[in-house]
N, C-alpha and C. Protein backbone atom coordinates (compact mmCIF):
# COMPACT_ATOMS: atom_id res chain seq x y z
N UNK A 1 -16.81 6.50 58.64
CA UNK A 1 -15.50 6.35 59.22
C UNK A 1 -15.16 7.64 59.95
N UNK A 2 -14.66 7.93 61.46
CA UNK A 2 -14.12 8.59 62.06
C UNK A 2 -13.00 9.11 61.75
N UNK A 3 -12.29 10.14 61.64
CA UNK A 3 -10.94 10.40 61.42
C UNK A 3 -10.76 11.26 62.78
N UNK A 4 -9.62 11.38 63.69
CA UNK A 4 -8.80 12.23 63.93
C UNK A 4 -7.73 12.63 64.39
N UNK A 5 -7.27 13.94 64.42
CA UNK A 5 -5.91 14.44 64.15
C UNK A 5 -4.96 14.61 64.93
N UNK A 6 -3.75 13.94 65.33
CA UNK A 6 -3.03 14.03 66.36
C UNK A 6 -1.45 14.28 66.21
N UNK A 7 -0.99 14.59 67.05
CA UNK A 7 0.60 14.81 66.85
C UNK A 7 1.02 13.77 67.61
N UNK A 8 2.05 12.99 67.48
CA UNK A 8 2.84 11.62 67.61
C UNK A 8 4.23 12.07 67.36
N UNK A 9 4.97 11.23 67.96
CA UNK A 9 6.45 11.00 67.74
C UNK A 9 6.77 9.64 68.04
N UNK A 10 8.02 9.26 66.95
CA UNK A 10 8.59 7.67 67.27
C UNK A 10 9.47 7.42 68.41
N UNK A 11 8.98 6.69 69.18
CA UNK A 11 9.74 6.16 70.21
C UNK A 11 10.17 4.60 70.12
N UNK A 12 11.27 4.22 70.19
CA UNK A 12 11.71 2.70 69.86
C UNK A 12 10.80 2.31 68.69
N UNK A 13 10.69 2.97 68.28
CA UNK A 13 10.26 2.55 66.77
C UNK A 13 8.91 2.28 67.00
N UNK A 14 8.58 2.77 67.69
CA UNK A 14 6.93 2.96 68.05
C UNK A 14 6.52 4.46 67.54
N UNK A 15 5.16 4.34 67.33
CA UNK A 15 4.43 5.67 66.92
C UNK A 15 3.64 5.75 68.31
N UNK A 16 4.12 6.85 69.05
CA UNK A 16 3.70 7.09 70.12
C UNK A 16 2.81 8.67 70.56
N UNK A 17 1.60 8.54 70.58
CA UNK A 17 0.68 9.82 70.12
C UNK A 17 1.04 10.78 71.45
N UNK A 18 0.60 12.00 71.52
CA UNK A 18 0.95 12.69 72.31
C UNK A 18 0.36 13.55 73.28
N UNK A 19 0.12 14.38 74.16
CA UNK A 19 -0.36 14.70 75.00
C UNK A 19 -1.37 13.61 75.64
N UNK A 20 -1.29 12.92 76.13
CA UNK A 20 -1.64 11.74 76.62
C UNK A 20 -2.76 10.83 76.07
N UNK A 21 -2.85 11.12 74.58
CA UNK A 21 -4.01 10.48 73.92
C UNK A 21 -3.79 9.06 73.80
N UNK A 22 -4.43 8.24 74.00
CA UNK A 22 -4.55 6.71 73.70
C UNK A 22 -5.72 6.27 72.96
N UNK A 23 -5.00 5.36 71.88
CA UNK A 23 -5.99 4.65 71.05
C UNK A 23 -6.26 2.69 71.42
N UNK A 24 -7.20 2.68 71.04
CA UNK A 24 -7.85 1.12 71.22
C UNK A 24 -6.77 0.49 70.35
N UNK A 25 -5.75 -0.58 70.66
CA UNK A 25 -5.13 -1.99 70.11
C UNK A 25 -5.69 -1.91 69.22
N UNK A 26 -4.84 -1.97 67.81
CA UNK A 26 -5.13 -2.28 66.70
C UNK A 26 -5.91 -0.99 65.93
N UNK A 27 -6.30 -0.26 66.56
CA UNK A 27 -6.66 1.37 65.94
C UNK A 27 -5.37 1.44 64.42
N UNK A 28 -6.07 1.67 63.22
CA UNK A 28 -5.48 1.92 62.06
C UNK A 28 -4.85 3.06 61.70
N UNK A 29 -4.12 3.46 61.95
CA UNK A 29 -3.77 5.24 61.56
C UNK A 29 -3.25 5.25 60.25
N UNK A 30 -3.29 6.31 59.92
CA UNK A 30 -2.24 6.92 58.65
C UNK A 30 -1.17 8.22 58.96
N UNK A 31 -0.35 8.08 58.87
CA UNK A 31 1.18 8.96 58.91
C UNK A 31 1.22 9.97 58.03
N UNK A 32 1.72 10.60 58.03
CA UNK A 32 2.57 11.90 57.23
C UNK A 32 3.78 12.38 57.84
N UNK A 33 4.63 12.41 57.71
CA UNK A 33 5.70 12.77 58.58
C UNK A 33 6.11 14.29 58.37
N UNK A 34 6.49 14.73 58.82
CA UNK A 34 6.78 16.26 58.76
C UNK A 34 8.76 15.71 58.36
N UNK A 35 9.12 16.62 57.37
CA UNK A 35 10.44 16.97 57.21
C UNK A 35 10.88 16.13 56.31
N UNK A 36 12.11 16.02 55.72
CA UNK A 36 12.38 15.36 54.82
C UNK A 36 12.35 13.83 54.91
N UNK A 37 11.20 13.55 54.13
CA UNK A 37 11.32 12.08 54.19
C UNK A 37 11.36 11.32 52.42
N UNK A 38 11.97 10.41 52.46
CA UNK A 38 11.31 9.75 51.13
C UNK A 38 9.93 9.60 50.73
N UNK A 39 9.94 9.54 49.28
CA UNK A 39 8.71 9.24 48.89
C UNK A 39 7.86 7.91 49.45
N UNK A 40 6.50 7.33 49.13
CA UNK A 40 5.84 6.26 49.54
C UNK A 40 5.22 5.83 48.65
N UNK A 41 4.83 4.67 48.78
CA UNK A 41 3.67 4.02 47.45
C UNK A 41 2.34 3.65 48.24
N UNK A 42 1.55 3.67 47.51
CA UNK A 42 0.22 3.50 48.91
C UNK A 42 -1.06 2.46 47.23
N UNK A 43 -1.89 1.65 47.92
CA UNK A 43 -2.46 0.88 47.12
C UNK A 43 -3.51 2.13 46.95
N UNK A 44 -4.52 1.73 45.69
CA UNK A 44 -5.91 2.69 45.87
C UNK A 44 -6.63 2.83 46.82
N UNK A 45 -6.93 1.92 47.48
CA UNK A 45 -7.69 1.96 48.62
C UNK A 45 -7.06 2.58 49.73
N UNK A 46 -5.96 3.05 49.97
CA UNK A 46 -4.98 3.58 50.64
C UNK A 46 -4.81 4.95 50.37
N UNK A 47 -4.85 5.58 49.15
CA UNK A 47 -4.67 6.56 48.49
C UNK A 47 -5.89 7.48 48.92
N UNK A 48 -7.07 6.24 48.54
CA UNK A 48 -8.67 6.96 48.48
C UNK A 48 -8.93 7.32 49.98
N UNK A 49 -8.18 6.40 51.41
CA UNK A 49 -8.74 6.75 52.72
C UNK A 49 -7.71 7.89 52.97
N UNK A 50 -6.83 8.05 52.44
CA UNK A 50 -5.79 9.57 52.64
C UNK A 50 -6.38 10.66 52.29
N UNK A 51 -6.83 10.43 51.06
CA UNK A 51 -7.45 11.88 50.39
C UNK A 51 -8.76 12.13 51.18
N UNK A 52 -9.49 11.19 51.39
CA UNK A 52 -10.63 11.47 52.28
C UNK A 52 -10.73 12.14 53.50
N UNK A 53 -9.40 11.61 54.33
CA UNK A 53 -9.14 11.72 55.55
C UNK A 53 -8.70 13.66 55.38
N UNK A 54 -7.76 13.48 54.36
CA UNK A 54 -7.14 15.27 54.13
C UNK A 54 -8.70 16.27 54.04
N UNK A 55 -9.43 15.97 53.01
CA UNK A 55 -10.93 16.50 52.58
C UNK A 55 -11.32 16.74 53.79
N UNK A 56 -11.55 15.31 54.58
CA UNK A 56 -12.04 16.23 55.96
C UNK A 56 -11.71 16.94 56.62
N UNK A 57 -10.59 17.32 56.71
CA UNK A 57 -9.47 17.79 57.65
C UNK A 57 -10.05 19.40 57.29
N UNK A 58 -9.95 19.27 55.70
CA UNK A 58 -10.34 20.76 54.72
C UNK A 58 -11.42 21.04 55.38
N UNK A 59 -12.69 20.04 55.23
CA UNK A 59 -14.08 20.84 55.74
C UNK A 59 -14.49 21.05 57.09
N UNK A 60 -13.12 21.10 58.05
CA UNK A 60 -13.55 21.59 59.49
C UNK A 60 -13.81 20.07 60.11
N UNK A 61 -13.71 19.16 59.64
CA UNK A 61 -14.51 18.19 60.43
C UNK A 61 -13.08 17.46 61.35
N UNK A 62 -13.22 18.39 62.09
CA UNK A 62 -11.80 17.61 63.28
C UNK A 62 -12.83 17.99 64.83
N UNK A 63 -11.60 17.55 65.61
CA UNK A 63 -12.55 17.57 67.48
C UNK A 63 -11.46 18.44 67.80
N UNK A 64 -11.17 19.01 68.54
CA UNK A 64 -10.60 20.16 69.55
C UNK A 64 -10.27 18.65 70.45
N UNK A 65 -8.55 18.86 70.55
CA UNK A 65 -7.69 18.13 71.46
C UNK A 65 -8.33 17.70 72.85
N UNK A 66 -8.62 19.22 73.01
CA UNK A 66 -9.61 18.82 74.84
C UNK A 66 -11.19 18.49 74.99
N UNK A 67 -11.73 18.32 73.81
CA UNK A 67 -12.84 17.43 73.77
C UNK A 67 -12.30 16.23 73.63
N UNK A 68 -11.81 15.87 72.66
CA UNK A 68 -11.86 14.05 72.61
C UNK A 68 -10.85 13.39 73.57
N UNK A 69 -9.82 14.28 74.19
CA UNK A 69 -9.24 13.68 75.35
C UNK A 69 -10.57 13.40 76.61
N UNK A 70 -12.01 14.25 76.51
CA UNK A 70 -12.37 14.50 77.94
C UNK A 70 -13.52 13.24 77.34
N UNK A 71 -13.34 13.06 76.37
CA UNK A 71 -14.33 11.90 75.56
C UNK A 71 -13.71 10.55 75.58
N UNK A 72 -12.52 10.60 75.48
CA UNK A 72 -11.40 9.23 75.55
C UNK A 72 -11.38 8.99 77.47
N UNK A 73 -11.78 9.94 78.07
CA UNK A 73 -11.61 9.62 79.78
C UNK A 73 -12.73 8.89 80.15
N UNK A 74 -14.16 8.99 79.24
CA UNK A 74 -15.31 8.31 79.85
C UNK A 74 -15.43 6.97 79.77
């Protein structure tokens, strides 16, 4: 599984990613919101692709913004 890391903001109640990144229809993300938000409940399998997704995040395994934008242009 691929993970990566982007900054987004809600627009009309859309999650709308940012610096001009676009994902494929139906692309699955996972959220974290920055600032005070309520708590969440998430199933195991939900829990287990979060913690995974964070782990990677830990071991360096992300793309530099201006690679996968120049990778999302081809």
């Amino acid at each position: 599984m691929s993970m990566q890391v982007f900054t987004a903001r809600v627009r009309g109640g859309a999650i709308v990613p940012e610096d001009g990144l676009t994902l494929p229809e139906g692309t699955a993300v996972t959220v974290i919101a920055d600032g005070e938000t309520e708590g969440f409940e998430t199933t195991a399998e939900e829990e287990r692709r979060l913690l995974d997704a964070i782990a990677g995040v830990e071991r360096g395994e992300t793309v530099r913004a201006a690679d996968l934008l120049e990778r999302l242009r081809r």
